[in-house]
N, C-alpha and C. Protein backbone atom coordinates (compact mmCIF):
# COMPACT_ATOMS: atom_id res chain seq x y z
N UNK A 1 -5.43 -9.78 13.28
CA UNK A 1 -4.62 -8.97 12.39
C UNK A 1 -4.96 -9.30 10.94
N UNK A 2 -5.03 -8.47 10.37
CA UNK A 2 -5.57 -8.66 8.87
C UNK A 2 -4.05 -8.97 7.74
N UNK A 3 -4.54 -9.45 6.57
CA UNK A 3 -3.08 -10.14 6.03
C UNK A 3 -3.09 -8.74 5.18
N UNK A 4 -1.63 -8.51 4.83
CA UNK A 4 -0.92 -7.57 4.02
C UNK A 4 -0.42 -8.36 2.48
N UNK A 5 -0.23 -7.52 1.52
CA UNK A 5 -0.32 -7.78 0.42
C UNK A 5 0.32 -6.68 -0.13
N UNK A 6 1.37 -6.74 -1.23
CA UNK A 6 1.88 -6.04 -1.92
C UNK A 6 0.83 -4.97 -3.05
N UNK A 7 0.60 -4.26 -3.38
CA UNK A 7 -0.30 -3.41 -4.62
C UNK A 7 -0.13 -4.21 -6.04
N UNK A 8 0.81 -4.57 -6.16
CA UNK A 8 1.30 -5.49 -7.54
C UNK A 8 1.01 -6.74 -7.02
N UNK A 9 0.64 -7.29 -5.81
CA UNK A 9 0.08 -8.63 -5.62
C UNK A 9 -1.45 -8.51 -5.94
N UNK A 10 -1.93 -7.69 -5.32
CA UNK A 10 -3.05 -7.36 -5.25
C UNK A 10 -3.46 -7.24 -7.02
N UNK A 11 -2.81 -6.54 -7.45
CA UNK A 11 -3.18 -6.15 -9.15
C UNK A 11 -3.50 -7.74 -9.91
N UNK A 12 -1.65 -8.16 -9.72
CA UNK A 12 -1.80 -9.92 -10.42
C UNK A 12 -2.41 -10.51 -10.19
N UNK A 13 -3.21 -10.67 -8.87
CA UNK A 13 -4.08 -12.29 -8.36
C UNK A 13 -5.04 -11.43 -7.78
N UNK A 14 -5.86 -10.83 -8.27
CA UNK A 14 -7.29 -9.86 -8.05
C UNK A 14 -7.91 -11.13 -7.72
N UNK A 15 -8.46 -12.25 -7.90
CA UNK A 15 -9.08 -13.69 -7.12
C UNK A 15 -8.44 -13.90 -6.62
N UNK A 16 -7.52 -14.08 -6.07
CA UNK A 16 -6.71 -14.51 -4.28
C UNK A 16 -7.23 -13.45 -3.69
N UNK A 17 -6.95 -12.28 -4.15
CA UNK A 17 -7.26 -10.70 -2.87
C UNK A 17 -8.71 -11.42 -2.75
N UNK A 18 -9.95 -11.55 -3.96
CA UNK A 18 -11.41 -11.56 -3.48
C UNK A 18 -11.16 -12.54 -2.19
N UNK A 19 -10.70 -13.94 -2.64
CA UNK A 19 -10.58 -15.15 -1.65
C UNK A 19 -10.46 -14.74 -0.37
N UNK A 20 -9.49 -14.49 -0.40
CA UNK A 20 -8.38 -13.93 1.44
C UNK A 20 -9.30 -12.90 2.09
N UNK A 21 -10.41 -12.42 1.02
CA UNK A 21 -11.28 -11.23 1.68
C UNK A 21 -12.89 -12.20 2.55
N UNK A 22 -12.81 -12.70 1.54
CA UNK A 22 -14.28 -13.42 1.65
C UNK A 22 -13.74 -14.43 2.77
N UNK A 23 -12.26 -15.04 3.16
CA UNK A 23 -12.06 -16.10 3.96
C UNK A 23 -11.81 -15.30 5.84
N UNK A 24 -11.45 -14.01 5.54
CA UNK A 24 -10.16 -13.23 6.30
C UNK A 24 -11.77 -12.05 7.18
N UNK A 25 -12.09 -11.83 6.04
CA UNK A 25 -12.73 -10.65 6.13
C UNK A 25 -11.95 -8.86 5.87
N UNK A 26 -11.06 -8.95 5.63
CA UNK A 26 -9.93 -7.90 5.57
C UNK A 26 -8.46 -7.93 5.39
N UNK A 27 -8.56 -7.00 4.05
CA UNK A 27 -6.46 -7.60 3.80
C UNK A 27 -6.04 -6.20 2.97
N UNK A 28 -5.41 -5.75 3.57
CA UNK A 28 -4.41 -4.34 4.12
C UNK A 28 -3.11 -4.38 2.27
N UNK A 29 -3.50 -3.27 1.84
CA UNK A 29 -2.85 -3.94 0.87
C UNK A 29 -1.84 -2.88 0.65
N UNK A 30 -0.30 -2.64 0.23
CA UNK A 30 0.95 -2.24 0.41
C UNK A 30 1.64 -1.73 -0.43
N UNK A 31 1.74 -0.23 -0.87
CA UNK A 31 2.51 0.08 -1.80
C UNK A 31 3.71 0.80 -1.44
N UNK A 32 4.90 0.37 -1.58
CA UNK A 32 6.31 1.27 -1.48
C UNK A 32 6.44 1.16 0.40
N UNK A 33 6.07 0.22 1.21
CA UNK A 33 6.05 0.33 2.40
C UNK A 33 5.23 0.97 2.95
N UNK A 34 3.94 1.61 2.92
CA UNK A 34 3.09 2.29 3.38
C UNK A 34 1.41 1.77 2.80
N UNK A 35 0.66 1.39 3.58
CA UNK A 35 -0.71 0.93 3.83
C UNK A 35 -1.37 2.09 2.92
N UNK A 36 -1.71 1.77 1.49
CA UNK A 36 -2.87 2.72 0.03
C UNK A 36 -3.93 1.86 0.61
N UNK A 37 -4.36 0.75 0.66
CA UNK A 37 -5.67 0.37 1.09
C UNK A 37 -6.32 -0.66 1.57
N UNK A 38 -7.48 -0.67 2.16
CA UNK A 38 -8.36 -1.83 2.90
C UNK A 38 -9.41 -2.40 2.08
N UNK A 39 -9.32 -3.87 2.03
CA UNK A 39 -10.37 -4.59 1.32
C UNK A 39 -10.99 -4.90 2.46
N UNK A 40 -12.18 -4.63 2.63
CA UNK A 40 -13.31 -5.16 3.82
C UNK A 40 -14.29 -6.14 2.87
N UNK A 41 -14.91 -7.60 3.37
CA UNK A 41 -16.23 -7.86 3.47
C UNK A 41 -16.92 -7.50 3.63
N UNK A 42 -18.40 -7.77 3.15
CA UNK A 42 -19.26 -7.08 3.47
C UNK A 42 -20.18 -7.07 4.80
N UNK A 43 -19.51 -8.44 5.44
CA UNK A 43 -19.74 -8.68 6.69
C UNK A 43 -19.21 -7.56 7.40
N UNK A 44 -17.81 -7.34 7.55
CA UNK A 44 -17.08 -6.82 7.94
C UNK A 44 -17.33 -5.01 7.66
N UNK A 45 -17.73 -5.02 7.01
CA UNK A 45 -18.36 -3.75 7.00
C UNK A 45 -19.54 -3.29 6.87
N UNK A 46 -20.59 -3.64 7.31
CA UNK A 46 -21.69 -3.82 7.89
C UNK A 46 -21.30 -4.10 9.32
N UNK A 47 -21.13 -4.32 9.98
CA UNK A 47 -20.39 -4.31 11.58
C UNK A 47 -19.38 -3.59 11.93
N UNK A 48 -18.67 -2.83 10.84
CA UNK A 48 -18.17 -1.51 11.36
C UNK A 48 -19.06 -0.33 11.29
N UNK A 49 -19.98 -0.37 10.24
CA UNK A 49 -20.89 0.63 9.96
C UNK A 49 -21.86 0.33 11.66
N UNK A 50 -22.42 -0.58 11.94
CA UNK A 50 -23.60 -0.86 12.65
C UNK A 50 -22.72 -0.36 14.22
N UNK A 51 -21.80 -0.96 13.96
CA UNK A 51 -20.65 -0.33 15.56
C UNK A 51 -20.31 1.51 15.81
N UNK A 52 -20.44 1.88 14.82
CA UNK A 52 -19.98 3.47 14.62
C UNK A 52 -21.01 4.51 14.37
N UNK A 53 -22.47 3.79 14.04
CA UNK A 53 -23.60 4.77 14.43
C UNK A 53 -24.71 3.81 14.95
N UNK A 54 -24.80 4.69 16.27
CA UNK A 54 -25.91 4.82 16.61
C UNK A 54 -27.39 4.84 16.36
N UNK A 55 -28.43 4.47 16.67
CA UNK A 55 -29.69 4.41 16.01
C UNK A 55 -30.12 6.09 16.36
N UNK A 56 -29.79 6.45 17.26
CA UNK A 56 -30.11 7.69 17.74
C UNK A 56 -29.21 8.97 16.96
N UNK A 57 -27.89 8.60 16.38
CA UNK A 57 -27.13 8.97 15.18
C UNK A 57 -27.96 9.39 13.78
N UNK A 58 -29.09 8.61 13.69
CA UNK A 58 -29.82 8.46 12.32
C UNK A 58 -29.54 7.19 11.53
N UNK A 59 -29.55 6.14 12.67
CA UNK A 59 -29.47 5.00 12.11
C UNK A 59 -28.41 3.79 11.06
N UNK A 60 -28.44 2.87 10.72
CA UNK A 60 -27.48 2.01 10.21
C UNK A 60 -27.01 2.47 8.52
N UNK A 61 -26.68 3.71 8.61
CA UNK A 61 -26.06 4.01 7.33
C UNK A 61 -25.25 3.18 6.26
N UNK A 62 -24.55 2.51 7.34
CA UNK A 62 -23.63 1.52 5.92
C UNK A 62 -24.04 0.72 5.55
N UNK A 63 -25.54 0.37 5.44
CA UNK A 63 -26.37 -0.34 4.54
C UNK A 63 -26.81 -0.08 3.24
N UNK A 64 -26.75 1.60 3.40
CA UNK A 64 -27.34 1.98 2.11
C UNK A 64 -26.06 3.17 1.67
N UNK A 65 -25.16 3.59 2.67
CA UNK A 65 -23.83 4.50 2.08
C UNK A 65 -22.04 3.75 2.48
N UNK A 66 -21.67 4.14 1.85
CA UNK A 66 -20.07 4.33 2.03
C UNK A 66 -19.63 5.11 3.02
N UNK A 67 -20.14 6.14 3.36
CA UNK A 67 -19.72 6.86 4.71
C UNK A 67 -20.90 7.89 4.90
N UNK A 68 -20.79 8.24 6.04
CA UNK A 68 -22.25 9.32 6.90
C UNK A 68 -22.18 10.07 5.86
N UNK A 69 -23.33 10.64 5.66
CA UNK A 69 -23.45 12.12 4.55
C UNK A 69 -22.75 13.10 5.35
N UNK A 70 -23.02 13.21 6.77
CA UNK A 70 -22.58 14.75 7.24
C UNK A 70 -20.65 14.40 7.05
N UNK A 71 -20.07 13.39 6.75
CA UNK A 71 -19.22 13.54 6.68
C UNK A 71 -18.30 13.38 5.13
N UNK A 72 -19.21 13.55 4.37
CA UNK A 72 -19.31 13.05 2.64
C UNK A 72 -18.66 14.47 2.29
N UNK A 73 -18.64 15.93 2.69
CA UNK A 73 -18.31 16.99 2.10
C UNK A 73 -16.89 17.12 2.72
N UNK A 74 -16.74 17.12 4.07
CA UNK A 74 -15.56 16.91 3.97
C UNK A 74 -14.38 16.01 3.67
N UNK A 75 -14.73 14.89 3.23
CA UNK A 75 -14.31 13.65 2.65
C UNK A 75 -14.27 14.46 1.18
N UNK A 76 -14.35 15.10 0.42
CA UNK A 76 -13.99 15.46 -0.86
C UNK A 76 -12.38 16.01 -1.26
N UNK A 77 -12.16 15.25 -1.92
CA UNK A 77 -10.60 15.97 -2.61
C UNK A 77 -10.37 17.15 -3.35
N UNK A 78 -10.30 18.72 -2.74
CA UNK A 78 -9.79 19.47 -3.87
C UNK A 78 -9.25 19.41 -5.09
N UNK A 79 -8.06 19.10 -4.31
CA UNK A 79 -6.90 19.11 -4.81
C UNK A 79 -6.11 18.02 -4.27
N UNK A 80 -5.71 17.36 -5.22
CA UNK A 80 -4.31 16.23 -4.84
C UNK A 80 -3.40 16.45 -4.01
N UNK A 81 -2.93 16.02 -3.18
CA UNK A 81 -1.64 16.89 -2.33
C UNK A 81 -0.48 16.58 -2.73
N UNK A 82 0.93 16.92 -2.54
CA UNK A 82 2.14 17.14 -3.20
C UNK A 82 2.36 15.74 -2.99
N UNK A 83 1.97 14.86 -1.91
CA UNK A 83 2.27 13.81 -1.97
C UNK A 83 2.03 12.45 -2.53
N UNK A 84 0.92 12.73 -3.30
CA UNK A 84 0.04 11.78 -4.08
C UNK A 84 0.68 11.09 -4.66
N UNK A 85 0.70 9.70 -4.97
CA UNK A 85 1.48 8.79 -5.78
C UNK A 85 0.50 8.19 -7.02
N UNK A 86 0.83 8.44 -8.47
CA UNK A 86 -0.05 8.22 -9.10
C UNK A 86 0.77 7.11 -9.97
N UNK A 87 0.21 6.51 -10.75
CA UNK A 87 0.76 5.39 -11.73
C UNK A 87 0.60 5.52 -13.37
């Protein structure tokens, strides 16, 4: 289970989050009761990338991207949705 962290924890002690990442490999971080985001290693993501495509896929993408191209266009944000929480 990966450790959780407040968004304002995360903000104040930006070197604890690196630490707990580099020690943990992953730490889930918490705004208003609801999971805004994942800090992965790069271990740790490089072995999700290498687990989720295939060589026959077109090979180890998360070496050189953030996510598959064929899935990069729909991954784009129009538009913000009504629910967006901004600061």
């Amino acid at each position: 289970m990966a450790k959780r962290i407040s968004a304002s924890d995360a903000k104040n002690n930006f070197g604890g989050l690196l630490e707990d990442v580099a020690a943990l490999g992953r730490v889930d971080v918490i705004k208003h009761g609801r999971l805004v985001a994942v800090v992965l290693s790069p271990r740790v993501l490089t072995s999700i990338a290498l687990a989720d495509v295939t060589p026959e896929q077109g090979g180890s993408w998360g070496t050189k991207h953030m996510i598959p191209p064929e899935s990069a266009r729909s991954a784009r944000m129009i538009g913000s949705p009504s629910d967006f929480d901004e600061e």
